[in-house]
Protein backbone atom coordinates (compact mmCIF):
# COMPACT_ATOMS: atom_id res chain seq x y z
CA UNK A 1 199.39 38.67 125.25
CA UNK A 2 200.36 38.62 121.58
CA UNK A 3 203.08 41.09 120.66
CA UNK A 4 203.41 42.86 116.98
CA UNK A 5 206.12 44.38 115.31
CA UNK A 6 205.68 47.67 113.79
CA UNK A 7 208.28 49.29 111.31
CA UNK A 8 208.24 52.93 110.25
CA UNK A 9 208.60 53.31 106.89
CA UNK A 10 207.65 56.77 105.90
CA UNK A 11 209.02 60.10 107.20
CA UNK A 12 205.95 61.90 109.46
CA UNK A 13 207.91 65.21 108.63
CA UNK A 14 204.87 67.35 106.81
CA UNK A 15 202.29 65.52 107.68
CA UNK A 16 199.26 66.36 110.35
CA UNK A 17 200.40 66.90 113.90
CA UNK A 18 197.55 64.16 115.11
CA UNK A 19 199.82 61.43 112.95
CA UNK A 20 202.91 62.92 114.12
CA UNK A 21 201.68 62.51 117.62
CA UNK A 22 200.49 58.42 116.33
CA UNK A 23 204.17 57.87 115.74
CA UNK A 24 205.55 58.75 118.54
CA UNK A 25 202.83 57.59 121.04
CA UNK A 26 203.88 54.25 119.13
CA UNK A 27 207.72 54.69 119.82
CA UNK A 28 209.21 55.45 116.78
CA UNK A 29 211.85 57.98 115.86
CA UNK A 30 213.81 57.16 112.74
CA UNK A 31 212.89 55.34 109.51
CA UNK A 32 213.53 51.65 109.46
CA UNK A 33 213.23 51.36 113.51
CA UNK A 34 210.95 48.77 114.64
CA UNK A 35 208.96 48.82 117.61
CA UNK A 36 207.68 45.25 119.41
CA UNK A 37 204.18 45.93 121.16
CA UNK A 38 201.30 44.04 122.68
CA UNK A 39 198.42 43.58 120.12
CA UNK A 40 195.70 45.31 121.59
CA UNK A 41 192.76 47.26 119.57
CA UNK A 42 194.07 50.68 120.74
CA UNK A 43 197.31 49.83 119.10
CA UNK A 44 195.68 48.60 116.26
CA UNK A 45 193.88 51.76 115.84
CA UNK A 46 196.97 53.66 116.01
CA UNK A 47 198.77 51.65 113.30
CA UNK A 48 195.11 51.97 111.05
CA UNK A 49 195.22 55.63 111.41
CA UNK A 50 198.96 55.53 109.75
CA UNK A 51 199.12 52.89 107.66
CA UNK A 52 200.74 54.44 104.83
CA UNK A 53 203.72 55.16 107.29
CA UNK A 54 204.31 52.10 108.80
CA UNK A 55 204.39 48.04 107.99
CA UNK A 56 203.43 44.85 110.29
CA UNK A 57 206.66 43.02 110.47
CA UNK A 58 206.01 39.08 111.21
């Protein structure tokens, strides 16, 4: 299985509790932590839902 590398790049604090909850189902905490997980279309989903928040890192 592929793996992808998600950065958090935005702050969730104010925004809806659903995208809070994306965040941290995804694993991250702090701004600038990345996060290495398998490229599946649930986690895809996740990372479509807050894509102004977070970046693909190759």
């Amino acid at each position: 299985m592929t793996m992808i590398k998600i950065k958090l790049v935005k702050s969730p604090i104010g925004k809806t509790e659903k995208h809070r909850r994306t965040i941290e189902a995804l694993g991250l905490r702090k701004i600038g932590q990345v996060v290495e997980k398998n490229d599946t279309p649930q986690i895809r989903g996740m990372i479509h839902q807050v894509d102004y928040m977070v970046e693909i890192v190759d």
